[in-house]
Protein backbone atom coordinates (compact mmCIF):
# COMPACT_ATOMS: atom_id res chain seq x y z
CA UNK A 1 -15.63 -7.40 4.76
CA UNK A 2 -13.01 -5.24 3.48
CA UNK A 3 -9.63 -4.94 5.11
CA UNK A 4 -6.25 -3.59 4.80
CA UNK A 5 -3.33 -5.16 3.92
CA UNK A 6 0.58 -5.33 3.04
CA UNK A 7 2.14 -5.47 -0.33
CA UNK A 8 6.04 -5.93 -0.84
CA UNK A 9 6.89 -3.90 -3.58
CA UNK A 10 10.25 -3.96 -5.84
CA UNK A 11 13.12 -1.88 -4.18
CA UNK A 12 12.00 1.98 -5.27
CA UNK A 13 8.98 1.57 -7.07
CA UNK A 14 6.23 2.28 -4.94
CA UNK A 15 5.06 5.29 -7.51
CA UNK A 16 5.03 2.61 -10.04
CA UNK A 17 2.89 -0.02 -8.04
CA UNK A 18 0.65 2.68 -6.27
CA UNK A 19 0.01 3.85 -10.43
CA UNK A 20 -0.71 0.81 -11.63
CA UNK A 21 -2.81 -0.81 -8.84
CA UNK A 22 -4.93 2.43 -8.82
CA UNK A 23 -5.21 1.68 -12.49
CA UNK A 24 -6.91 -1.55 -11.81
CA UNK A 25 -9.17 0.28 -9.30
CA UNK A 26 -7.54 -0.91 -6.09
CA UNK A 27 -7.86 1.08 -3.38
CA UNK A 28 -4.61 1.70 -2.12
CA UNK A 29 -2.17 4.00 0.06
CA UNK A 30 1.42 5.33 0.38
CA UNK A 31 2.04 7.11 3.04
CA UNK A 32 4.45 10.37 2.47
CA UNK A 33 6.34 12.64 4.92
CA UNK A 34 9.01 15.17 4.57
CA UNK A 35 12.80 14.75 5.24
CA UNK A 36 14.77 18.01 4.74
CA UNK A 37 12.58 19.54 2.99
CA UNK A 38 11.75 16.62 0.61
CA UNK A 39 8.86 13.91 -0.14
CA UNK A 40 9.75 10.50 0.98
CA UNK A 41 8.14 7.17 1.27
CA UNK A 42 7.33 7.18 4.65
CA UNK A 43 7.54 3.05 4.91
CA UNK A 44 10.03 2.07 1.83
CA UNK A 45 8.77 -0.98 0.28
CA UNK A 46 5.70 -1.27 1.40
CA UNK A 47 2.25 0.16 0.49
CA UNK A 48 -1.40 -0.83 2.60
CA UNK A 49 -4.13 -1.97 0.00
CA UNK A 50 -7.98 -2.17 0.98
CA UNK A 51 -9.22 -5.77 0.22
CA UNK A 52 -12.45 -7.88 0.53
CA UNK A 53 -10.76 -11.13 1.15
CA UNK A 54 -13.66 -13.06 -0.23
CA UNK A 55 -15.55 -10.80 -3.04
CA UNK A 56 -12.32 -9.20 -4.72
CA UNK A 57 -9.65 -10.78 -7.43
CA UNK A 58 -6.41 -10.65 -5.51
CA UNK A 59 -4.31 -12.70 -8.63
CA UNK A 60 -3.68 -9.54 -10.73
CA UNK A 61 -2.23 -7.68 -7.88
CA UNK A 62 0.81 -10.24 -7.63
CA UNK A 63 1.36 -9.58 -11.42
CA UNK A 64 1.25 -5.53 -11.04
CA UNK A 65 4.26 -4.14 -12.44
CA UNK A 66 6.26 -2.63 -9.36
CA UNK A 67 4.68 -5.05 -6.73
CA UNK A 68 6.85 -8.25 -5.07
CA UNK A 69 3.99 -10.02 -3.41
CA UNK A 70 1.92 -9.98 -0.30
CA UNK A 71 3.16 -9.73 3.27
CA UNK A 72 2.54 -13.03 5.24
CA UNK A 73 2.88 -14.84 8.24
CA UNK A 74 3.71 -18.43 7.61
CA UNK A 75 -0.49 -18.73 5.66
CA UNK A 76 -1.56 -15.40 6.72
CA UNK A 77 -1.87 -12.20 5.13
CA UNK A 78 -0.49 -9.37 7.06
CA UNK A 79 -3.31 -7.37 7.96
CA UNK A 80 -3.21 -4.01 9.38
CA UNK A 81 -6.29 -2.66 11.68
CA UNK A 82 -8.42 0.57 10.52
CA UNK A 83 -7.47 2.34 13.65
CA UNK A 84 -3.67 2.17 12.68
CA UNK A 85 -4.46 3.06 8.52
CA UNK A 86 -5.96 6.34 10.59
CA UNK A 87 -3.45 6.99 12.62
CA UNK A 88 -0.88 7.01 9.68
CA UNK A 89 -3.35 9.04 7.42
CA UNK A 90 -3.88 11.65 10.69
CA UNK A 91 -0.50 12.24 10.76
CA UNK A 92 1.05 12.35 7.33
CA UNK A 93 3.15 15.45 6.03
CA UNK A 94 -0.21 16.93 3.36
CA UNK A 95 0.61 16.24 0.28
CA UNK A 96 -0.48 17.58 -2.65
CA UNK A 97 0.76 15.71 -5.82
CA UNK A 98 0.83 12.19 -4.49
């Protein structure tokens, strides 16, 4: 069953990660938002990826240029529920080019 979770990435290169995980075919997503008048990263560091924790490769994502690692809890993966992912996406700035 596919989830989301957390990836870490290098300070200012979320572009570069979201690019090259999407590149892979990774489902992932940055949320944006406006701050005077300008696209930001709405969480800095951090984008949510959509996993199957037992069907899909996870090793190439810890190699993706721009990415640090997973998110964990002592063994766990941080994993963040649907109805938050929806919340985020229901209340993001529209963006066009991202």
């Amino acid at each position: 069953m596919k989830k989301w979770y957390l990836l870490k990435t290098k300070p200012r290169q979320e572009e570069i990660a979201l690019a090259n995980l999407k590149n892979q075919n990774y489902h992932v997503y940055c949320p944006w938002t406006k701050i005077n008048n300008k696209l930001v990263v709405l969480f800095p560091g951090y984008l949510f990826i959509y996993l199957d924790e037992t069907s899909e490769n996870w090793s190439p994502i810890r190699s993706t240029k721009g990415v640090l690692n997973f998110v964990r809890f002592g063994l766990s993966y941080a994993k963040i529920s649907n109805k938050i992912i929806n919340f985020i996406k229901d209340n993001e700035v529209e963006t066009t080019n991202k």
